[in-house]
Protein backbone atom coordinates (compact mmCIF):
# COMPACT_ATOMS: atom_id res chain seq x y z
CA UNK A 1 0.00 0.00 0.00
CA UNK A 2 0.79 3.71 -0.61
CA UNK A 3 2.33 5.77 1.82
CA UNK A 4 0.75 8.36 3.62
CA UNK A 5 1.66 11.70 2.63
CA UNK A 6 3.91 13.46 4.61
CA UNK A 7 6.42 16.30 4.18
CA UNK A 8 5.10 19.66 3.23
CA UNK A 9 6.17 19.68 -0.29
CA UNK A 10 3.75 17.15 -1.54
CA UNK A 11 1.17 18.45 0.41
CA UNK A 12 1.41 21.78 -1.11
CA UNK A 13 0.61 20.65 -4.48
CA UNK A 14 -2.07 20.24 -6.64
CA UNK A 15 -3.41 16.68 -7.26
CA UNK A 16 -2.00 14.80 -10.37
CA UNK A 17 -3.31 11.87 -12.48
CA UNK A 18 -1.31 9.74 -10.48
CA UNK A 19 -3.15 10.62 -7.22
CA UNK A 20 -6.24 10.80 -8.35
CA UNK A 21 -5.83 7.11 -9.10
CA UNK A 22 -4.27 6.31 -6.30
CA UNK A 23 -7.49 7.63 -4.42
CA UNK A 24 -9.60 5.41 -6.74
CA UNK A 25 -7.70 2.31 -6.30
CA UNK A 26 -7.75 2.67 -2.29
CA UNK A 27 -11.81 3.98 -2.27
CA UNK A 28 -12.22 0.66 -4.69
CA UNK A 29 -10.79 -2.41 -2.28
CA UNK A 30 -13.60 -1.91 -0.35
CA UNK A 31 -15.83 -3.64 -2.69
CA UNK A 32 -13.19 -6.18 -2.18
CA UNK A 33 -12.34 -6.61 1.06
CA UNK A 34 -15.89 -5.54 2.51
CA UNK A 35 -17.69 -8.60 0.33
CA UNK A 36 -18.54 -12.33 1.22
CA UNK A 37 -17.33 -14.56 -1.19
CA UNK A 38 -20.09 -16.81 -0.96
CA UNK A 39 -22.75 -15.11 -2.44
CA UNK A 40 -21.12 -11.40 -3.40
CA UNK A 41 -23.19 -9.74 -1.07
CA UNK A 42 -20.99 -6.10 0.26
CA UNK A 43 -21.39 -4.57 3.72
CA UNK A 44 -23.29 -1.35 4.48
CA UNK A 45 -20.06 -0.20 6.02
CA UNK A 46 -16.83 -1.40 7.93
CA UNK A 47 -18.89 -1.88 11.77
CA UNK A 48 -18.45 -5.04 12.57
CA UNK A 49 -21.88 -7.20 11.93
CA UNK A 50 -22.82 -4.73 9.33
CA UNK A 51 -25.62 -6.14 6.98
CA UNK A 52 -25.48 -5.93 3.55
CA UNK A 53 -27.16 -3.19 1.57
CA UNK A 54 -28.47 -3.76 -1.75
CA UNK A 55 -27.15 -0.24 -2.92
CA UNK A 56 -23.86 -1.04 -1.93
CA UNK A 57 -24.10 -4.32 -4.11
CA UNK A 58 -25.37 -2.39 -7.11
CA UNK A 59 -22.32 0.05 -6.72
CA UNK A 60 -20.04 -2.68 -5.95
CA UNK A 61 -21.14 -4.07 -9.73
CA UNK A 62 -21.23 -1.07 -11.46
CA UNK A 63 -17.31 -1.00 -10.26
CA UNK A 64 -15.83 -4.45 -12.01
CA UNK A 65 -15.54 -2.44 -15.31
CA UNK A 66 -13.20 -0.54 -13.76
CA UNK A 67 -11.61 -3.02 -11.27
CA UNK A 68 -11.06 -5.00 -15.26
CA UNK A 69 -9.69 -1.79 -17.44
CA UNK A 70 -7.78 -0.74 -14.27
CA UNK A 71 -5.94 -4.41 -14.29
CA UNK A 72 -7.02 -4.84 -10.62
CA UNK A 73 -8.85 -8.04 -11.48
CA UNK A 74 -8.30 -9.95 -15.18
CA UNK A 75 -11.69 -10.07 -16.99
CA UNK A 76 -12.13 -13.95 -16.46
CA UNK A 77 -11.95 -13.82 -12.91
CA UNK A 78 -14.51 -10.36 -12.74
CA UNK A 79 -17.16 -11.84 -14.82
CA UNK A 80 -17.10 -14.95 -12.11
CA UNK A 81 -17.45 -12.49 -9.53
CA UNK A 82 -20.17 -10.41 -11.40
CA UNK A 83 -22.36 -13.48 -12.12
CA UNK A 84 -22.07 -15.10 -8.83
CA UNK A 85 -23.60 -11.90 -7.04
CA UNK A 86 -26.70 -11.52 -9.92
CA UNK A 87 -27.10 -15.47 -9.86
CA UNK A 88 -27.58 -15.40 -5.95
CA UNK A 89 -30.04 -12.36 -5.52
CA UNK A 90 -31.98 -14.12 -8.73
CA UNK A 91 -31.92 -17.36 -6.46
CA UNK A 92 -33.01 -14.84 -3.25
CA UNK A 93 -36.54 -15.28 -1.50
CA UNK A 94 -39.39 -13.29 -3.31
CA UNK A 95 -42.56 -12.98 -1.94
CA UNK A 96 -45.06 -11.67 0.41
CA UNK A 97 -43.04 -13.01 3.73
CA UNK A 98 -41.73 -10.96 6.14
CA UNK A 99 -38.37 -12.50 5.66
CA UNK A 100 -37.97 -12.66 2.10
CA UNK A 101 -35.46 -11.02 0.40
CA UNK A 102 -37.87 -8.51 -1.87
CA UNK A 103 -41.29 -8.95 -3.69
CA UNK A 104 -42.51 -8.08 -6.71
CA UNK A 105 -38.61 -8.19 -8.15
CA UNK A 106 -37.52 -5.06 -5.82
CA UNK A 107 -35.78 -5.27 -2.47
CA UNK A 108 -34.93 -4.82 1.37
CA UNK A 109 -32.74 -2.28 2.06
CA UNK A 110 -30.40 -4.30 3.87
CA UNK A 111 -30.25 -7.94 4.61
CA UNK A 112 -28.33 -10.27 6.18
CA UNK A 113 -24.63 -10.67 4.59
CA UNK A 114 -24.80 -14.39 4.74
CA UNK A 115 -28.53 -15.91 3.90
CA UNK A 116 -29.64 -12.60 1.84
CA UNK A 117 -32.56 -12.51 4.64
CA UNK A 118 -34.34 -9.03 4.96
CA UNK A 119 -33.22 -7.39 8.92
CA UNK A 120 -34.33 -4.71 10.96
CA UNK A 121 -38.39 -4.91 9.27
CA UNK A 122 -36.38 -2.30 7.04
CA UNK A 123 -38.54 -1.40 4.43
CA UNK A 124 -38.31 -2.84 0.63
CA UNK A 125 -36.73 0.16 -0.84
CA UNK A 126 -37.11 1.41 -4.85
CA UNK A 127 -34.44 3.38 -5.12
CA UNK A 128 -31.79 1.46 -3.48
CA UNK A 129 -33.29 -1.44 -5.61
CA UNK A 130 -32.85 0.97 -8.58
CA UNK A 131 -28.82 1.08 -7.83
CA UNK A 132 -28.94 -2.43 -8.22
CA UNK A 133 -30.42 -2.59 -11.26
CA UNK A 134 -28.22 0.00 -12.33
CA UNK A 135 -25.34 -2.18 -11.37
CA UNK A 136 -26.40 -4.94 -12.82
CA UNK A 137 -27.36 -3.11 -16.28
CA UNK A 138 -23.78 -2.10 -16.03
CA UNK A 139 -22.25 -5.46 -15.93
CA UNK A 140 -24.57 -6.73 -18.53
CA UNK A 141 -24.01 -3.89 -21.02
CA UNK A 142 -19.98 -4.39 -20.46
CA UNK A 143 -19.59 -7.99 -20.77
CA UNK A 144 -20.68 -8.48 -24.68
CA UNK A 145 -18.43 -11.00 -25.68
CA UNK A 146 -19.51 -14.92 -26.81
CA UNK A 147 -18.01 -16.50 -23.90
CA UNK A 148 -20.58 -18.57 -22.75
CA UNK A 149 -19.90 -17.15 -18.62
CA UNK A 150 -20.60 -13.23 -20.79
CA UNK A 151 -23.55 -14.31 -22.67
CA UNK A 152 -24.44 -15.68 -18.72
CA UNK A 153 -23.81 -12.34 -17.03
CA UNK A 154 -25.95 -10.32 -19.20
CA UNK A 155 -29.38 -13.23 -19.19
CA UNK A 156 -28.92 -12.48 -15.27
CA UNK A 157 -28.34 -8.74 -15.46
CA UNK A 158 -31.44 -8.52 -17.49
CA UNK A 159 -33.57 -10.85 -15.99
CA UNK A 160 -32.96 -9.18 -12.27
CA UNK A 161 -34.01 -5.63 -13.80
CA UNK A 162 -36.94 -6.77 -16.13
CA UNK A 163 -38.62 -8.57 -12.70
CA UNK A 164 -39.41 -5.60 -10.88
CA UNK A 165 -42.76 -4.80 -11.46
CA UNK A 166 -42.71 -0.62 -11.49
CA UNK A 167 -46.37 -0.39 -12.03
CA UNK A 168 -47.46 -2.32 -8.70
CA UNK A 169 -44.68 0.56 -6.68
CA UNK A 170 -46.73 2.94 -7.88
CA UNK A 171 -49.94 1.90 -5.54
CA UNK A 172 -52.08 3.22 -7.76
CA UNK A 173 -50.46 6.85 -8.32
CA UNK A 174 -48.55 7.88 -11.01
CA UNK A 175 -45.79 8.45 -9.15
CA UNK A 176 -43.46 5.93 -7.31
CA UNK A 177 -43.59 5.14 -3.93
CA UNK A 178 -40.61 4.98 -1.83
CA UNK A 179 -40.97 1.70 -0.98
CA UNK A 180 -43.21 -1.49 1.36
CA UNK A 181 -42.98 -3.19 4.54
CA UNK A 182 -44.83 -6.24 4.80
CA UNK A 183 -45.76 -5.10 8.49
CA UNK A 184 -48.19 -2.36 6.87
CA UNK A 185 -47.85 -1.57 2.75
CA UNK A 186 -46.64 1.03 1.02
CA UNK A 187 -44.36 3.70 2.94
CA UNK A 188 -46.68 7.18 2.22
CA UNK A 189 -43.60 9.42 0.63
CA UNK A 190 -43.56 9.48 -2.98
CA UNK A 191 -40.91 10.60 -5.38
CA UNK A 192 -42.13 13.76 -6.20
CA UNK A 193 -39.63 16.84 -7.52
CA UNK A 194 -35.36 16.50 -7.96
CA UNK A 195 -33.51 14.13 -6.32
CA UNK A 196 -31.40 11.15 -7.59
CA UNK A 197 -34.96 9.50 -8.41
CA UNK A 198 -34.07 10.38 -11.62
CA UNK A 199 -32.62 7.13 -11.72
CA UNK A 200 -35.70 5.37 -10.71
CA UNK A 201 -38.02 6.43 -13.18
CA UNK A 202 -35.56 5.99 -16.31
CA UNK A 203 -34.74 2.77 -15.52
CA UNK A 204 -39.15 2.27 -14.75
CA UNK A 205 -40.02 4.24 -18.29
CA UNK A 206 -37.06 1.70 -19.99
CA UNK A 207 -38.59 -1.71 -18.44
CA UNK A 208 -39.63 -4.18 -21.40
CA UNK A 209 -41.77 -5.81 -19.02
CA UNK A 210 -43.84 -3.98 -16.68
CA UNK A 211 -43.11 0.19 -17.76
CA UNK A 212 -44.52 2.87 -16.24
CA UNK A 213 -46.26 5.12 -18.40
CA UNK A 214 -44.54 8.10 -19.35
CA UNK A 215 -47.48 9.98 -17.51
CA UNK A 216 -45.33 8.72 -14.07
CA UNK A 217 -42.23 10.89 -15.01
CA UNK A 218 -44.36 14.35 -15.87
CA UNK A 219 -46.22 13.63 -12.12
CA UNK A 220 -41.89 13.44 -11.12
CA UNK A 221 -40.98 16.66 -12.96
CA UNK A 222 -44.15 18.41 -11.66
CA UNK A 223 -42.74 19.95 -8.63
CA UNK A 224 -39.62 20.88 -9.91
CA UNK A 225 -37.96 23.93 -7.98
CA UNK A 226 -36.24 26.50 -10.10
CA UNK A 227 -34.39 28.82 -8.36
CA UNK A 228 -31.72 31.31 -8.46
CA UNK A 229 -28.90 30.83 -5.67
CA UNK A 230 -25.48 32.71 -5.66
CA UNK A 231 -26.64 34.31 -9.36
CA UNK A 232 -26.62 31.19 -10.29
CA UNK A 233 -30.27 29.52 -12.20
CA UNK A 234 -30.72 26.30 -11.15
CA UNK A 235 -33.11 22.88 -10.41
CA UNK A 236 -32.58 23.33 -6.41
CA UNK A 237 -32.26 20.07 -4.65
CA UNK A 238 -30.24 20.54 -1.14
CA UNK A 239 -27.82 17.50 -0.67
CA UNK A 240 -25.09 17.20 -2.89
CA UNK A 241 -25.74 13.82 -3.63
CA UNK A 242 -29.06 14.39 -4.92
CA UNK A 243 -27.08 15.72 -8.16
CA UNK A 244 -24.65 13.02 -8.39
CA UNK A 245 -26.18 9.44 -8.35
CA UNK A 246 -27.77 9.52 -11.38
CA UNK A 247 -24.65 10.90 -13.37
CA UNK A 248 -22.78 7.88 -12.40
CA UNK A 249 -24.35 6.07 -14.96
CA UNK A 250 -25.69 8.77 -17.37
CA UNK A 251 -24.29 10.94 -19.54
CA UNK A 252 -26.73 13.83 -19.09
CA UNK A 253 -24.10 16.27 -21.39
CA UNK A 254 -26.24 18.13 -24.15
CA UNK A 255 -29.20 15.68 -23.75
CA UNK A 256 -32.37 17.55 -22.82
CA UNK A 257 -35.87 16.60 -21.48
CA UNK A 258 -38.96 19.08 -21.83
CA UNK A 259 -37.67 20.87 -18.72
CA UNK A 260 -34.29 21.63 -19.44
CA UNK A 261 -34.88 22.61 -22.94
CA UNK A 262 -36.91 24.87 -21.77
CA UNK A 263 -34.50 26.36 -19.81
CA UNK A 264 -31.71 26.17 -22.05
CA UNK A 265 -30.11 23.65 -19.64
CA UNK A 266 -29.26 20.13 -18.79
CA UNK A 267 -29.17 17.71 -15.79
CA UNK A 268 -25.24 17.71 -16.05
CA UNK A 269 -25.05 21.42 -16.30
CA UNK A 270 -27.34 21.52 -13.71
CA UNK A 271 -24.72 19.73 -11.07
CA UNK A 272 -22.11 22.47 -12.27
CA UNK A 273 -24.13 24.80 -10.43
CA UNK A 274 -25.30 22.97 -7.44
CA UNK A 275 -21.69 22.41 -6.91
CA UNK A 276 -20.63 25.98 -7.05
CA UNK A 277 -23.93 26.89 -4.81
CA UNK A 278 -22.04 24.24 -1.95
CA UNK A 279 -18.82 26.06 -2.19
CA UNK A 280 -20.69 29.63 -2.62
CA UNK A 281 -22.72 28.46 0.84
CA UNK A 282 -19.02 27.49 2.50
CA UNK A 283 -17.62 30.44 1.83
CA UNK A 284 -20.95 32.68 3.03
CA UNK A 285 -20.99 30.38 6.16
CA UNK A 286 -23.97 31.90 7.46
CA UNK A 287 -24.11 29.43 10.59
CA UNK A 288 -20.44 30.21 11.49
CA UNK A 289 -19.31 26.71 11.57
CA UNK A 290 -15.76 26.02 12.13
CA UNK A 291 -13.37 25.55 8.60
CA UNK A 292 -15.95 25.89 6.33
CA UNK A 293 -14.62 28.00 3.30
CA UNK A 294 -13.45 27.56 -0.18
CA UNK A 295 -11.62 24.47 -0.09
CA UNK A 296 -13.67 22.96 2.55
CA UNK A 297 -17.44 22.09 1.42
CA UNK A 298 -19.69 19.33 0.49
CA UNK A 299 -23.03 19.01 2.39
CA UNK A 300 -25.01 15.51 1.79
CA UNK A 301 -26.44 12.74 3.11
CA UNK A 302 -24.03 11.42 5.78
CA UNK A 303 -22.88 9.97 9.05
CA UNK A 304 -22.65 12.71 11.92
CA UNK A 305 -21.50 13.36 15.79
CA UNK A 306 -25.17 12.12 16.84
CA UNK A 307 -28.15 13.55 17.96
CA UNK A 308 -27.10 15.81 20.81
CA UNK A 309 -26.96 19.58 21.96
CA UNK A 310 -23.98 21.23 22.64
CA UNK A 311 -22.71 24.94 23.45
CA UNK A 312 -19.76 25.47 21.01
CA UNK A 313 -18.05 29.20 21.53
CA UNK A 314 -20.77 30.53 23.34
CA UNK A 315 -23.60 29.43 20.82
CA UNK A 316 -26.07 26.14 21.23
CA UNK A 317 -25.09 23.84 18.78
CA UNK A 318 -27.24 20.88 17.31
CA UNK A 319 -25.45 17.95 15.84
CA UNK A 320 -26.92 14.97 13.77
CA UNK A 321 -26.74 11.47 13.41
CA UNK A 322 -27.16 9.74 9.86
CA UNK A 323 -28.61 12.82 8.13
CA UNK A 324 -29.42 13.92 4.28
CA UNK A 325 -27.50 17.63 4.86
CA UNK A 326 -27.75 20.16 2.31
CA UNK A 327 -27.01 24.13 0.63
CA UNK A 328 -27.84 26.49 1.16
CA UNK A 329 -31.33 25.71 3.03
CA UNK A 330 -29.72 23.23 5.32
CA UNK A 331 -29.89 21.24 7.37
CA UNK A 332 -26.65 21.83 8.45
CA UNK A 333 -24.80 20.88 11.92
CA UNK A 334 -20.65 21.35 10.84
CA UNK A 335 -20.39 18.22 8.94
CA UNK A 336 -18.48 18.27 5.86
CA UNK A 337 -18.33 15.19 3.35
CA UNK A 338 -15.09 14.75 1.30
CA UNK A 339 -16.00 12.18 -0.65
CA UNK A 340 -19.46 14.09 -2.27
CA UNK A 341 -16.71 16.63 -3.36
CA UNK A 342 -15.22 13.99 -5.11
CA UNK A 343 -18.36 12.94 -6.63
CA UNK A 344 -18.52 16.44 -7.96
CA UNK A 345 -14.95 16.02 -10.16
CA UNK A 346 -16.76 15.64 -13.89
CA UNK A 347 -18.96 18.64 -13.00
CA UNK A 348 -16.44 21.19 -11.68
CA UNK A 349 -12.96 19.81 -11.37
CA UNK A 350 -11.39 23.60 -11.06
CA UNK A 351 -13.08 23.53 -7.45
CA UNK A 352 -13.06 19.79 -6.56
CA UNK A 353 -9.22 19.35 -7.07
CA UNK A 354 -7.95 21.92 -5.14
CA UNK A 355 -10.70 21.33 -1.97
CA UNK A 356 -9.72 17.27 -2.61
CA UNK A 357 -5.80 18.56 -1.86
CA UNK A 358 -6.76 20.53 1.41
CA UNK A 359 -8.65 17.61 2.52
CA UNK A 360 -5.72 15.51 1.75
CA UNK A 361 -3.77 18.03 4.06
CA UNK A 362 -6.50 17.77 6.71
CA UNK A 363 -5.17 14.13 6.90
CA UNK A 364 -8.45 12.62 6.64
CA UNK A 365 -7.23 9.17 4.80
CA UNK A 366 -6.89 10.19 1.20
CA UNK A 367 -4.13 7.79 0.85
CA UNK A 368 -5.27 4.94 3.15
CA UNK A 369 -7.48 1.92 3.06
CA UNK A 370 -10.71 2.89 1.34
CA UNK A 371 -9.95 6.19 1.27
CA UNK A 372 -11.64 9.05 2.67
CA UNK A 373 -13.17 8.68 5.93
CA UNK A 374 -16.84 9.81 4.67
CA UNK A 375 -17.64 12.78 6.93
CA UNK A 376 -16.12 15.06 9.44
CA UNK A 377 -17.08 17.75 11.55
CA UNK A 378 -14.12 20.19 13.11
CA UNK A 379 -17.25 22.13 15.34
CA UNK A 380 -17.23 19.15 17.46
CA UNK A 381 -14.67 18.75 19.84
CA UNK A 382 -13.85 15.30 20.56
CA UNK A 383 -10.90 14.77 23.30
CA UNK A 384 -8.12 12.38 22.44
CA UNK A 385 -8.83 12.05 18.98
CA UNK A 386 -6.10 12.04 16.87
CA UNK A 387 -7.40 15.34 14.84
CA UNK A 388 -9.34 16.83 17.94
CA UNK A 389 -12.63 17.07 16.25
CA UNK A 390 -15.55 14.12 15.20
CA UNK A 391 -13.72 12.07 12.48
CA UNK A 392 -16.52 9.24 10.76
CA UNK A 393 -15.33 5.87 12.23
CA UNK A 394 -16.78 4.16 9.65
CA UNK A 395 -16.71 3.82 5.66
CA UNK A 396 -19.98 3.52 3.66
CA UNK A 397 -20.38 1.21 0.97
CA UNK A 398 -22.58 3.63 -0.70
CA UNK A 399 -20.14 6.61 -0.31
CA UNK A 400 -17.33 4.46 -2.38
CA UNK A 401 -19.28 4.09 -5.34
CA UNK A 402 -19.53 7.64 -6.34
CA UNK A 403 -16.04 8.19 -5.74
CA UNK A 404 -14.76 5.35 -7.90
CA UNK A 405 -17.01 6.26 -10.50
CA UNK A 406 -16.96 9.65 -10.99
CA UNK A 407 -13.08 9.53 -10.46
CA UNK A 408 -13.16 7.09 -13.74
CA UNK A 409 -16.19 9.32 -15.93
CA UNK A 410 -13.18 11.90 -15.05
CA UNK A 411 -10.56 10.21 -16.22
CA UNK A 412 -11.89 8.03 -19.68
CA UNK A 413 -16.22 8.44 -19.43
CA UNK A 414 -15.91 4.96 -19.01
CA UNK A 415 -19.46 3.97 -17.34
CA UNK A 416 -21.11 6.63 -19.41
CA UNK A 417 -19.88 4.71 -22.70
CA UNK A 418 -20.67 1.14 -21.23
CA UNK A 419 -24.05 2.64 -20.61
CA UNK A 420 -25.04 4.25 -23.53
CA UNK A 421 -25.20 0.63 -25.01
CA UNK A 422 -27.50 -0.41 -22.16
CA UNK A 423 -31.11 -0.79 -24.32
CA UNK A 424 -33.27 -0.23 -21.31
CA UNK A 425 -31.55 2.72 -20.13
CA UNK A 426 -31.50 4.66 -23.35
CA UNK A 427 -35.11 3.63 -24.05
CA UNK A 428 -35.79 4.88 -20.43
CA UNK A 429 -34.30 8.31 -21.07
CA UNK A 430 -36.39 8.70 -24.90
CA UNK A 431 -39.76 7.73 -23.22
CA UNK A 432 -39.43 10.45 -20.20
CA UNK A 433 -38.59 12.84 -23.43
CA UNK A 434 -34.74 13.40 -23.66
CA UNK A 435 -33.18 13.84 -27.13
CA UNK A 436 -30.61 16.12 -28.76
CA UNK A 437 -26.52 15.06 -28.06
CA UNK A 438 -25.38 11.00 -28.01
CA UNK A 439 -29.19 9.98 -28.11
């Protein structure tokens, strides 16, 4: 393994190519190290007794491309690893049963890492479910060759997508609810307005089995919020990530739905922004948090100090737990996310390179084992600890993903090439109304 960075030269520089892979490669073993070999199912995150989360296995797929063109694994050996995950969620528990794996083809947030077993009476979840089609989309689109194991990868790919039945999530709306519980039906939020549903309802117009009617994605786009923030016009959604997830497998560059053309705009465009409004919000710092500035932003959905009070400087402070944080609207306790800056790189590299470099010199794990610790917050004080301020303990499995992924769309466009041969998903994007550009 790498080094950590030390002396003051290094750390005074910008990042290179070299680096930037460097941070890939260390952000990717986590999809190896954090998986069980048995059936391929990956860890929510590194606490010990962690379930599985089906968004983290979707990511975790939508990674062997680059684990293969990155020589990490040889092709043979990632195709065995990419059909032994899709061939045991096929072979999963689907039904009605309160320990089943999903129903109706979409499934539990997390389950057990070893049977595949839904815990916690977490809810069935569609847009975790949607990574995981996504992922497996991914792996079916890149593995096109005759090989017999290929030609095996893709019938499973497909097959775990087609099953999901969009039209029964909808519970007789038109748009999609955010998900079941056995205990007592269909969870009451829809997706309604921006977020990384996006995702959801591509991959549901694309679906050569059960679609949803392209009356489901104009209910989506309804409540749209168009705002102007920093000077800047924009689709407002608050957490970074909310601008990211979909653009890990999309290449939303000069392709337009009604919306954005009439705005002159486009989804990717859109991110530009809401990654300038973060740093914009940083360096306002309304809220007076400590280090928040121009190299240090990046509000999302992430671990936190907990839910607690504190006075900080004179001022009550209140902190979070697991939160969705966002800018400029909040909510926001102090915690900054390194790796949704990362996430940002295609969008607006002049500002995510240099803030990447100062996090690097905040010593916050660029260069070790799975790279960035997640989250950090330097407004809480925590005694003994090694920076003196709340450090995430844990890594993610859904905060890796983005990283590695938008590191390689960087570097080559890599997933958003494999992707644009994936039929359902460029079906998906023509039914909600997207032309102009690759289409």
């Amino acid at each position: 393994m790498s080094q950590a960075l030390s002396t003051d030269e290094e750390l005074s520089r910008i990042p290179t190519e070299q680096d930037l892979a460097r941070l890939q490669f260390t952000t990717l073993l986590y999809y190896l190290h954090c998986t069980n070999p048995d059936n391929g199912l990956v860890r929510d995150k590194t606490e010990e007794d962690a379930p599985a989360s089906i968004a983290a296995i979707g990511m975790a797929l939508a990674t062997i491309p680059v684990l293969v063109e990155r020589g990490i694994v040889i092709r043979k050996f990632a195709a065995k690893i990419a059909r032994r995950r899709l061939q045991f969620l096929l072979e999963c528990p689907q039904g009605p049963e309160p320990d089943a794996t999903g129903y109706k083809g979409f499934f539990y947030h997390f389950l057990d890492i070893d049977t595949g077993r839904r815990v916690w009476e977490c809810e069935l979840s569609t847009i975790d479910s949607a990574f995981l089609f996504a992922g497996a989309l991914t792996v079916a689109a890149y593995f096109d060759a005759d090989a017999p194991e290929e030609a095996e990868i893709r019938r499973l790919g497909n097959e775990l997508y087609e099953r999901a039945d969009w039209n029964w999530a909808r519970d007789h709306g038109l748009t999609l609810t955010h998900g079941w519980r056995p205990e007592n039906g269909f969870i009451p939020y829809r997706w309604r307005g921006y977020d990384e549903g996006l995702l959801l309802y591509i991959l549901g117009l694309g679906s050569p089995t059960h679609p949803l009617p392209p009356e489901s994605y104009s209910a989506y786009t309804e409540s749209y919020d168009w705002r102007n923030l920093y000077g800047r016009e924009l689709l407002y959604s608050g957490p970074l990530f909310t601008h990211q997830l979909s653009h890990m497998w999309i290449d939303f560059r000069g392709i337009r739905d009604e919306f954005m053309r009439e705005r002159d705009s486009d989804y990717f465009q859109n991110s530009r922004h809401a990654t300038y409004v973060q740093q914009q919000y940083a360096i306002h710092n309304p809220l007076n948090f400590a280090g928040y500035g121009e190299f240090c932003w990046g509000f999302t959905a992430s671990d936190g100090p907990g839910w607690v009070k504190r006075t900080v400087d004179g001022v009550e402070r209140e902190f979070f737990d697991y939160l969705a944080r966002g800018a400029p609207f909040g909510p926001d306790d102090g915690t900054v996310s390194p790796w949704a800056v990362v996430a940002s790189l295609p969008f607006a590299p002049e500002i995510v390179i240099p803030t990447v470099w100062n996090f690097a010199r905040m010593n916050l794990g660029m260069t070790r084992l799975y790279g960035f610790k997640p989250s950090f917050n330097r407004s809480y004080a925590v005694e003994g600890a090694e920076a003196g301020w709340w450090v995430s303990p844990h890594h993610f499995g859904i905060d890796q993903g983005p990283v590695v992924l938008m590191i390689e769309n960087y570097r080559t466009g890599l997933l958003w090439n494999i992707m644009r041969r994936s039929e359902p998903l460029v079906r998906g994007l023509r039914r909600a109304g997207f032309s102009g550009g690759w289409l």
